[in-house]
Protein backbone atom coordinates (compact mmCIF):
# COMPACT_ATOMS: atom_id res chain seq x y z
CA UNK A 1 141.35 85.84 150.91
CA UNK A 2 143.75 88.69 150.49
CA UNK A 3 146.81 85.98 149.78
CA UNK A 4 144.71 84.26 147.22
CA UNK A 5 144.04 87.74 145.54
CA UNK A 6 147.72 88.69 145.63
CA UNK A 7 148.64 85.49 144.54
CA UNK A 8 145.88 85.65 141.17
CA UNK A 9 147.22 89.68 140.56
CA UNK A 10 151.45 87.85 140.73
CA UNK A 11 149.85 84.70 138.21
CA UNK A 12 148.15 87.20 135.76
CA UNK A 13 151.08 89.54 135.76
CA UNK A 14 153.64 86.93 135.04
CA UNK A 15 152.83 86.13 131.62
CA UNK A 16 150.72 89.58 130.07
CA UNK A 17 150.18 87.95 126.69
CA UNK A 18 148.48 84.95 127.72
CA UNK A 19 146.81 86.92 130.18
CA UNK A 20 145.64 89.54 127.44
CA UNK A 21 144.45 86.83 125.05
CA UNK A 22 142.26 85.09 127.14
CA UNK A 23 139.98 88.40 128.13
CA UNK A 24 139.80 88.81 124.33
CA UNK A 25 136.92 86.99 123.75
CA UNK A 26 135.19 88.84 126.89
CA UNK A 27 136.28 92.34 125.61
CA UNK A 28 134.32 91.36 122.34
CA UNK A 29 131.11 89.90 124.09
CA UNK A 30 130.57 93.07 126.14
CA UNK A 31 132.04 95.80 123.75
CA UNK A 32 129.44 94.04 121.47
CA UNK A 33 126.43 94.12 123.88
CA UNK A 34 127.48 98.14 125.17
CA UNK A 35 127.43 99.26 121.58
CA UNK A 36 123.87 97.27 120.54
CA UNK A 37 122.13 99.06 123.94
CA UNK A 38 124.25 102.56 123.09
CA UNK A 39 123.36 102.30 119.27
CA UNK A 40 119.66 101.31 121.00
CA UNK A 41 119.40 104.47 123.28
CA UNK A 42 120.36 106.58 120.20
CA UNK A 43 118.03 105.38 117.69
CA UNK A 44 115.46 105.76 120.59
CA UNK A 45 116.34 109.40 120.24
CA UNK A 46 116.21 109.81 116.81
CA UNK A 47 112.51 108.07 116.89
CA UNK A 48 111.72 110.36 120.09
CA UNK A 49 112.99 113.77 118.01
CA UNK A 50 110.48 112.41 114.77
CA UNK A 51 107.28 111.76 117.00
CA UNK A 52 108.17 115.52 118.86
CA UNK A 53 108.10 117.12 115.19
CA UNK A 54 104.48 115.30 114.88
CA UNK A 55 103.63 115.89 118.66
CA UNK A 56 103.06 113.00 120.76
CA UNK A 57 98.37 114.18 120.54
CA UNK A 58 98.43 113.10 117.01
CA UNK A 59 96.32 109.93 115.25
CA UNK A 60 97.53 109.32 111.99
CA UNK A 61 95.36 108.59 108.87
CA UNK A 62 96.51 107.01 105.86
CA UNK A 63 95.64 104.73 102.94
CA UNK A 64 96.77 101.37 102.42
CA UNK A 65 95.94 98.64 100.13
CA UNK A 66 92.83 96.58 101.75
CA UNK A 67 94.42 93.46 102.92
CA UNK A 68 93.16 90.12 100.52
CA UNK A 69 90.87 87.58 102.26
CA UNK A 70 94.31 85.11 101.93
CA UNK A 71 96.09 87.80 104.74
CA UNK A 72 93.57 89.17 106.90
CA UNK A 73 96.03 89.48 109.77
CA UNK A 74 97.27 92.42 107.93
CA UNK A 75 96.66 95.30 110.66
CA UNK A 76 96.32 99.29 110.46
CA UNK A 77 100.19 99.18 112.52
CA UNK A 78 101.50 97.05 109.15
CA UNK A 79 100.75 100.56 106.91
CA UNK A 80 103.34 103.02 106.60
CA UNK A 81 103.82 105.98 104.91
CA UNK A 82 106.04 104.54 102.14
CA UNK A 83 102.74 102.24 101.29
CA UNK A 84 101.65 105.58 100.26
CA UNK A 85 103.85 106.37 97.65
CA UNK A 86 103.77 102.87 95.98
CA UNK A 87 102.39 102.21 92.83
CA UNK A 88 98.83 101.11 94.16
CA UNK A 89 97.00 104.51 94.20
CA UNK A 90 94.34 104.32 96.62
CA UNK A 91 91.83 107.79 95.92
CA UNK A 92 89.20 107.06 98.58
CA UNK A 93 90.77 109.40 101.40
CA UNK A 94 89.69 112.78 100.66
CA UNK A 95 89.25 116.46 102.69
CA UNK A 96 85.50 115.93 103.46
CA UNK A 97 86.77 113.27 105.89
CA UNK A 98 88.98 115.42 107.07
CA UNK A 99 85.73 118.01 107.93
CA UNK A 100 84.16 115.35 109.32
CA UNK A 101 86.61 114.29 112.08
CA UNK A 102 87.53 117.59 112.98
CA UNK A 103 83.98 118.09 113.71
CA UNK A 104 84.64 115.63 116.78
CA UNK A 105 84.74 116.34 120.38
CA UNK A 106 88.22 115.41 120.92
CA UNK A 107 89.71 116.85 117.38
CA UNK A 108 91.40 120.20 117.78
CA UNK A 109 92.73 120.20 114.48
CA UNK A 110 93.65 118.06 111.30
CA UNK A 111 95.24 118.81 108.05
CA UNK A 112 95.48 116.32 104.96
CA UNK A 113 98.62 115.93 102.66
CA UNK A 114 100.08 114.56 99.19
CA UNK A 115 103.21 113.59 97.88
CA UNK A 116 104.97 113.63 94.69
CA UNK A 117 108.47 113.69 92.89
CA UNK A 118 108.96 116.54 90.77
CA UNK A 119 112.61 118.66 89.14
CA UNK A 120 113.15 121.65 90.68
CA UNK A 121 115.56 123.98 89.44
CA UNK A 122 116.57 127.13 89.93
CA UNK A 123 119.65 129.23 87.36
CA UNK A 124 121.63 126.57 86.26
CA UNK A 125 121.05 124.30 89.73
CA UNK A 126 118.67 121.15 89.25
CA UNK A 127 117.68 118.37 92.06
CA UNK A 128 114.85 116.03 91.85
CA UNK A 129 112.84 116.34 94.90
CA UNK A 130 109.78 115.67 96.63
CA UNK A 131 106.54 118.38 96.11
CA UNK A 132 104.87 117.27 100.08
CA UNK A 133 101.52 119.07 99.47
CA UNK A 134 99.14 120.21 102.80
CA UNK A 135 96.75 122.28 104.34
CA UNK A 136 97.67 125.15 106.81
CA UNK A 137 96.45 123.61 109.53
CA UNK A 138 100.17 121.48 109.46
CA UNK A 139 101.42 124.36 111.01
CA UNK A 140 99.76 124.54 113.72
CA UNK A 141 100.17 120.86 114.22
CA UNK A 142 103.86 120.16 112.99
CA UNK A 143 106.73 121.14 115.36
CA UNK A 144 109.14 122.16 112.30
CA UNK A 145 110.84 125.49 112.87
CA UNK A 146 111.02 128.34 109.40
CA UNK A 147 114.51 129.44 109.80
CA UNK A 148 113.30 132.52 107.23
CA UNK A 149 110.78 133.54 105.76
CA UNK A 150 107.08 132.48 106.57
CA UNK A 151 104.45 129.68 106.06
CA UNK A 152 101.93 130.12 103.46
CA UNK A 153 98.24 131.18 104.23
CA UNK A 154 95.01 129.78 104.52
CA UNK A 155 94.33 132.28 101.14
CA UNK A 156 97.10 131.13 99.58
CA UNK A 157 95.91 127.43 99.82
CA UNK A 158 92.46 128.20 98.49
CA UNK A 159 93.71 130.18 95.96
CA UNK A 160 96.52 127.74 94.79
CA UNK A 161 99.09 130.18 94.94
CA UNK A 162 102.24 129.17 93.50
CA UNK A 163 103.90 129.83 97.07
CA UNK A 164 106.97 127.15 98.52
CA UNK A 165 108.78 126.33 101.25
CA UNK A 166 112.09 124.90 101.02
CA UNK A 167 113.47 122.18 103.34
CA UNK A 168 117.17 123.50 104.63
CA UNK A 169 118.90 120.80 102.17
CA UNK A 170 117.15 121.27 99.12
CA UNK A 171 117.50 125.43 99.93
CA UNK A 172 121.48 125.42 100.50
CA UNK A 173 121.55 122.86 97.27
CA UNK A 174 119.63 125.47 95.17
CA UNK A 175 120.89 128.78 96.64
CA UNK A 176 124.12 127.75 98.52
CA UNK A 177 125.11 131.49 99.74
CA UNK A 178 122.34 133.38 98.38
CA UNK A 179 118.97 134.05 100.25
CA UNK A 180 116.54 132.09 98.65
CA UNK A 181 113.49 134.54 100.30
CA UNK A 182 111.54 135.81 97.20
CA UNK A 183 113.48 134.26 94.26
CA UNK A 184 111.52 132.20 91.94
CA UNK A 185 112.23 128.37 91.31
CA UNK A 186 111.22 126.33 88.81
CA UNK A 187 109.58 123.10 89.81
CA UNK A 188 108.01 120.98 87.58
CA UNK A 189 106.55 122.86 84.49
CA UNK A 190 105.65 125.64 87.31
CA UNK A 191 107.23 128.87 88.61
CA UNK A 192 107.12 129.16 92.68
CA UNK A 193 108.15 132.07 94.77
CA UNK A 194 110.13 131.18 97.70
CA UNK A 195 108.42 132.11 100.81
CA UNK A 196 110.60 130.45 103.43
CA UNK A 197 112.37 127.76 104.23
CA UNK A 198 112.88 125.17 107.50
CA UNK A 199 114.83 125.09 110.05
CA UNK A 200 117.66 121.75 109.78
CA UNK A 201 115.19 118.54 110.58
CA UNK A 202 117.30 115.24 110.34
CA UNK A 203 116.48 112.69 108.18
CA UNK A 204 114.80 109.05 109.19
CA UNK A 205 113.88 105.97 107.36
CA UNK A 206 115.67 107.28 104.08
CA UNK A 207 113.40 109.96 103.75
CA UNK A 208 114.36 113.22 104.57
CA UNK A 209 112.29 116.66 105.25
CA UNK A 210 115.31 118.58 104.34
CA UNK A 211 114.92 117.72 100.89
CA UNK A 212 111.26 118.60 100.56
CA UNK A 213 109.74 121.26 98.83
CA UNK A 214 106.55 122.29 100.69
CA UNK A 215 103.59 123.41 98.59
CA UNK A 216 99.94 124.21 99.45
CA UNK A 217 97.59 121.40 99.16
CA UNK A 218 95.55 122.54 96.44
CA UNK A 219 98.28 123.55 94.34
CA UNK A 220 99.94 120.38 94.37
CA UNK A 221 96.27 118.54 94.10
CA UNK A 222 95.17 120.74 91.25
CA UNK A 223 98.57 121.92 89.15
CA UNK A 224 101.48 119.76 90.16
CA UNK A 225 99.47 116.38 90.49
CA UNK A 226 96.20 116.14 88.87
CA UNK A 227 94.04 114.27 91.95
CA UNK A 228 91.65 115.34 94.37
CA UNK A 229 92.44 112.29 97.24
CA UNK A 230 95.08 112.60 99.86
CA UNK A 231 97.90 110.19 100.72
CA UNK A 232 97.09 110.67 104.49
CA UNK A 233 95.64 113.13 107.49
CA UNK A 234 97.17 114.12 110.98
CA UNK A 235 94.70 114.60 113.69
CA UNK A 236 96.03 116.58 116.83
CA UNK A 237 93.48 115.53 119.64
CA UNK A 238 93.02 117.86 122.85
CA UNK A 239 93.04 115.01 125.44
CA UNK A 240 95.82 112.28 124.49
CA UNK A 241 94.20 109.91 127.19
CA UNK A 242 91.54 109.45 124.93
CA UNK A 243 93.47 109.15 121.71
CA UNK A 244 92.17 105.45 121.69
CA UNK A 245 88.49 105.82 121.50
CA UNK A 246 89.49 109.10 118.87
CA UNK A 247 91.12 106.77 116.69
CA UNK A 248 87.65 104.83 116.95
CA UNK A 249 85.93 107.30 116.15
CA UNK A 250 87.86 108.54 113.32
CA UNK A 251 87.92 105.02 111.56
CA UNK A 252 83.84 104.72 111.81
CA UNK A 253 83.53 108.37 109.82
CA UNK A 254 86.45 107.50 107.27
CA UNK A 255 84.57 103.87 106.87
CA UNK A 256 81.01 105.27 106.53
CA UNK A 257 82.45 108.02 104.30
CA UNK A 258 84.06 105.11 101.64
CA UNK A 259 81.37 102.69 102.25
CA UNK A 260 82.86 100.24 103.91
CA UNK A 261 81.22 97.23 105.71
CA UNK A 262 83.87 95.08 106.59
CA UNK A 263 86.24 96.93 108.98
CA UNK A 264 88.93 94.08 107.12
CA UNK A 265 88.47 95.55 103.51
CA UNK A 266 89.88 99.04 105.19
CA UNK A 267 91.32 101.05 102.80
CA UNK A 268 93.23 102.89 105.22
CA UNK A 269 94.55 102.54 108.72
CA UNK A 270 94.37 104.84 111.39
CA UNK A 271 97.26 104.85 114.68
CA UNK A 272 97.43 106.94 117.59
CA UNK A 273 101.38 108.05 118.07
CA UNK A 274 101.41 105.60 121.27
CA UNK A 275 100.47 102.93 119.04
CA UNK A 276 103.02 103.47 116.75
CA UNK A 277 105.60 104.02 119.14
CA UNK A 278 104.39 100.11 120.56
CA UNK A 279 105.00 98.60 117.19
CA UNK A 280 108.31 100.41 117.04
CA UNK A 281 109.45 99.64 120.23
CA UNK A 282 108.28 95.52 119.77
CA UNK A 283 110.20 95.60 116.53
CA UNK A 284 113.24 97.30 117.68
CA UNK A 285 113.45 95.15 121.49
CA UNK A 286 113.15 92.15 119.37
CA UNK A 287 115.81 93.21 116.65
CA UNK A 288 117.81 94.41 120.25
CA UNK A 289 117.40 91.03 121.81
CA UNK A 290 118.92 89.09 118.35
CA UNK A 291 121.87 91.05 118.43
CA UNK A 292 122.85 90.86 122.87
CA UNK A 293 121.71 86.99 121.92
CA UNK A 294 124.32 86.93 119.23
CA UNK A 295 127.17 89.33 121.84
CA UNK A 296 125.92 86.48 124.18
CA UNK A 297 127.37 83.81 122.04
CA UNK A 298 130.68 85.52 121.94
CA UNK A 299 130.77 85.84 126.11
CA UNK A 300 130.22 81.81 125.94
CA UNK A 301 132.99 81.52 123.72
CA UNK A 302 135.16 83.75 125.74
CA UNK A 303 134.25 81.86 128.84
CA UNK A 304 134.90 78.42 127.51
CA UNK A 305 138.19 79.79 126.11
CA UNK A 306 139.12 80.91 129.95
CA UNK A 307 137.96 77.63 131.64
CA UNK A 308 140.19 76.02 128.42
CA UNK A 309 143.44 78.49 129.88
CA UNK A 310 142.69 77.57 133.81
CA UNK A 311 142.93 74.14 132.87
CA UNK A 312 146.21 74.55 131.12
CA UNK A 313 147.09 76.94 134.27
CA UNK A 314 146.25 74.07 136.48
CA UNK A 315 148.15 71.68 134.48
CA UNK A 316 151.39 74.24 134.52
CA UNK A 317 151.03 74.72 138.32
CA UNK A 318 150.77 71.43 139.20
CA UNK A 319 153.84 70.86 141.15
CA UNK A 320 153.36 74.45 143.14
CA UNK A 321 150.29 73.20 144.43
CA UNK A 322 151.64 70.26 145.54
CA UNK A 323 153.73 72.18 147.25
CA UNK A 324 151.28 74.60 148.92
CA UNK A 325 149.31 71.84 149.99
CA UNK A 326 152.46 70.27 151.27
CA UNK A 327 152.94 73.55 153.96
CA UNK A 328 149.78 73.28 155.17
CA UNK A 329 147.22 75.08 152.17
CA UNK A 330 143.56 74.23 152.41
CA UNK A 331 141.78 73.08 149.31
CA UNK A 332 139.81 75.91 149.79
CA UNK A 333 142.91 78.38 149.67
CA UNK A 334 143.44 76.76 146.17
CA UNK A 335 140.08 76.95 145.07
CA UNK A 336 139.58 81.09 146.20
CA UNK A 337 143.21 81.47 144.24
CA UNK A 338 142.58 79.82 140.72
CA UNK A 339 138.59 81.21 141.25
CA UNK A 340 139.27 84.90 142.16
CA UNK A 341 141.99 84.16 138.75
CA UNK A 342 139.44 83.88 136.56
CA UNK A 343 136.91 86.45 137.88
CA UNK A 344 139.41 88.87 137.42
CA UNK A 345 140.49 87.69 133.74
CA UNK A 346 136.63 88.38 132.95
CA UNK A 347 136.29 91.28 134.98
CA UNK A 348 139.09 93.04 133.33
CA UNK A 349 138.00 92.53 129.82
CA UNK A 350 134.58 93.62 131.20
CA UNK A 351 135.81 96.69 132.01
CA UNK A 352 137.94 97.17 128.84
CA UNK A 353 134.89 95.55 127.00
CA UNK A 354 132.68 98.73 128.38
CA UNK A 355 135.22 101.17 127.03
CA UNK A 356 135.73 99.76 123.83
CA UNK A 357 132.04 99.86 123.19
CA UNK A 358 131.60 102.90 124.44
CA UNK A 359 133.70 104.37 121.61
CA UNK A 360 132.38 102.55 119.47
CA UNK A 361 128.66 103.96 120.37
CA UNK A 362 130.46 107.55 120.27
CA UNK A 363 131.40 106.71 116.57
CA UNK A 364 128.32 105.78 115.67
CA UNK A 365 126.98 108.57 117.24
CA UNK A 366 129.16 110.90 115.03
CA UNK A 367 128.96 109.33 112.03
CA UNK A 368 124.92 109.33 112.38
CA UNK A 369 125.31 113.17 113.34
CA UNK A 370 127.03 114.04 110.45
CA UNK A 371 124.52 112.77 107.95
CA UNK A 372 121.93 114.83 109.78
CA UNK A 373 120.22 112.54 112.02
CA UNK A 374 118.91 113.64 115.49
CA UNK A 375 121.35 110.90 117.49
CA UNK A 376 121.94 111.30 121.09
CA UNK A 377 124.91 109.63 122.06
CA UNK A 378 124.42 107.52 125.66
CA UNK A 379 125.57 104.58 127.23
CA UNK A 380 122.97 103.08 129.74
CA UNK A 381 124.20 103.02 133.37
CA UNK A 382 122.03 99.24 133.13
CA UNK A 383 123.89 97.94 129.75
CA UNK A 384 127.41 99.05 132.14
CA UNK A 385 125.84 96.92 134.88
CA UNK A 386 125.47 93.88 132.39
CA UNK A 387 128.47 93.82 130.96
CA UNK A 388 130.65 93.68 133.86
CA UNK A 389 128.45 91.66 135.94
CA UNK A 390 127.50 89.22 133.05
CA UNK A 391 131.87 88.90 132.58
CA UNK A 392 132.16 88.33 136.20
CA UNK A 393 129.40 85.90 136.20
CA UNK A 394 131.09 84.19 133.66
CA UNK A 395 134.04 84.28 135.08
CA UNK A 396 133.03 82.23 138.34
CA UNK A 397 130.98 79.76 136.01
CA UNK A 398 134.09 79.00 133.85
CA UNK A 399 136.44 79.23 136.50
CA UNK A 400 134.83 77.05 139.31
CA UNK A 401 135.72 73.69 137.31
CA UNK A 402 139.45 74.16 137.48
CA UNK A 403 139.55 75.85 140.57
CA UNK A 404 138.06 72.86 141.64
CA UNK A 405 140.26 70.57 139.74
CA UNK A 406 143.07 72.18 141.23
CA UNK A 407 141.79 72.13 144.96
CA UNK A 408 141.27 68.28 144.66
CA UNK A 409 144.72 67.70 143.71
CA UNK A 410 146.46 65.17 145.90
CA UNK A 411 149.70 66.78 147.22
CA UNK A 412 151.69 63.90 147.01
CA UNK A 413 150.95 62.94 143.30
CA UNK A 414 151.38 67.14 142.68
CA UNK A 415 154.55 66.97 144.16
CA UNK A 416 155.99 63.94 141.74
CA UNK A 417 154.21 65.63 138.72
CA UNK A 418 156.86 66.70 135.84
């Protein structure tokens, strides 16, 4: 076995470029599939750090349009929050259902919120932006961090102070250099004093909290927005192993509160934050399994393309394995040679396949970074596993059939080949 293997490492050796070539197609297959599971374990992250800013004991609560009787398969996990700034305005969802479920067992507290787009300005500095309007109770609830300053009050709300807080974008945009603690903005047709503002958050989904201006809910309800309904409600339960039967319990006030009969004609959808991570994580392994389905394509390509070069090996070679076989080499000595050959074409690129992607996962990481996103750059010790043992399997699959070609040679007829 160790002749065969020095004899594959001389073969390889003696012509680079060929040799180089023919792992291409590998080093593409596997960079392809380590960068789709690296790319994979980061956007993991990013979803992980935007469920830890909610807390992972939260049931969300917002409106959607009630499905027609044409689509009833339409479930509470198809409703998003960007269904709640559309331009069907759904006004059913209001604070008394808030009171209500925070009067259950398992509530420990809730707090309801709007959205709208409004100018702010501030000197000669102007940035559209979004006015996120809510109750007091997010802070308690929310895992966002006030870099300066402090969150508004329970007074404040009640009394529809003119009070904001500034996401850490929309504050360096406005102020750059300057401390934007107790300056006045202008946003809307309405002056604001500037009572804090957050901590860096990261953006997802296109939608950033950096760039919000945080408001009290009845301010923006009664002098930014004109409306009295919410866009949706975060419920922070005490025991998360009974989020499930919360959620229940939640949907049967909110249903009995808008007078609904027909769970179907729900005008709002209510998800724990395990059931939303499922729906993510069903969307994302399927969107995962596409792409190492298409990386999977290129391996087959770069395996044919090996089995393609063995043959023409075999072909070249011809008259040296006459010859072996002539001094006494086993068909089996010719098979382990031309085999071990192409295991080590594949395992090669396999190996420079892993690297390759990994840097590639790195830049991603960076790039993502950059823009502000929460991206942990990884590769999975499992996605190193299948790429150099899918290569290698490859390897023997594509290489067997000229190996074998090449062991069956007669000596006699390899010896008169020209």
């Amino acid at each position: 076995m160790y002749k065969a293997f020095r004899q594959s490492i001389k073969a390889l050796t003696a012509n680079p470029v060929r040799t180089g070539l023919t792992t291409l197609g590998i080093i593409i297959g596997v960079a392809t599939v380590i960068l789709v599971l690296s790319a994979g374990a980061g956007f993991r992250s990013l979803i992980n750090s935007q469920v830890e800013m909610f807390g992972t004991n939260t049931v969300i609560i917002e409106t959607r349009v009630p499905p027609t009787t044409k689509n009833r398969s339409n479930s509470a996990a198809s409703s998003d929050m960007s269904r709640a700034m559309s331009a069907v305005a759904i006004t059913t969802l209001k604070m008394r259902d808030a009171e209500e479920i925070r009067r259950l067992p398992n509530v420990n507290n809730i707090y309801g919120a709007v959205f709208g787009q409004k100018v702010a300005s501030y000197k000669d500095v102007v940035k559209n932006s979004i006015i996120f309007g809510a109750s007091p109770e997010r802070f308690e609830i929310d895992k966002g961090v006030i870099k300066e300053g402090r969150f508004y009050t329970d007074q404040e709300n009640s009394a529809a102070a003119q009070v904001a807080i500034l996401g850490n974008s929309i504050a360096n945009d406005l102020f750059g250099q300057e401390d934007p603690i107790g300056k006045t903005i202008r946003v809307g047709d309405l002056n604001f004093e500037v009572i804090g503002v957050y901590d860096k958050r990261g953006s997802f989904s296109g939608m950033s909290d950096d760039q919000y201006i945080f408001i009290p809910l009845n301010t923006a309800q009664k002098k930014m927005l004109g409306i009295d309904y919410l866009v949706y409600m975060i419920a922070q339960v005490k025991n998360p192993q009974l989020a499930d039967v919360t959620a229940a319990d939640i949907g049967d006030i909110v249903r009995r509160n808008h007078q609904i009969t027909d769970p179907y004609k729900d005008d709002f959808s209510v998800q724990t934050m395990a059931q939303s991570m499922e729906s993510f994580n069903t969307i994302f392994n399927g969107i995962t399994f596409l792409l190492i389905a298409i990386a999977a394509i290129s391996l087959m390509v770069g395996g044919v393309g090996i089995m393609n070069i063995m043959y023409v090996v075999v072909t070249e070679r011809t008259a040296e394995i006459g010859l072996k076989k002539a001094l006494g080499a086993k068909p089996s000595d010719i098979l382990n040679e031309f085999l071990i050959e192409a295991v080590l074409v594949t395992i090669i690129g396999g190996i420079i396949g892993v690297a390759v992607g990994s840097l590639l996962g790195l830049t991603v990481s960076l790039i993502a970074t950059a823009t502000g996103l929460s991206w942990a750059f990884s590769v999975p010790f499992y996605a190193i596993l299948l790429g150099v043992g899918v290569s290698a399997i490859i390897g023997i699959a594509f290489g067997v059939f000229p190996a074998r070609s090449a062991a069956k040679l007669d000596p006699i007829e390899a010896l008169r080949y020209e």
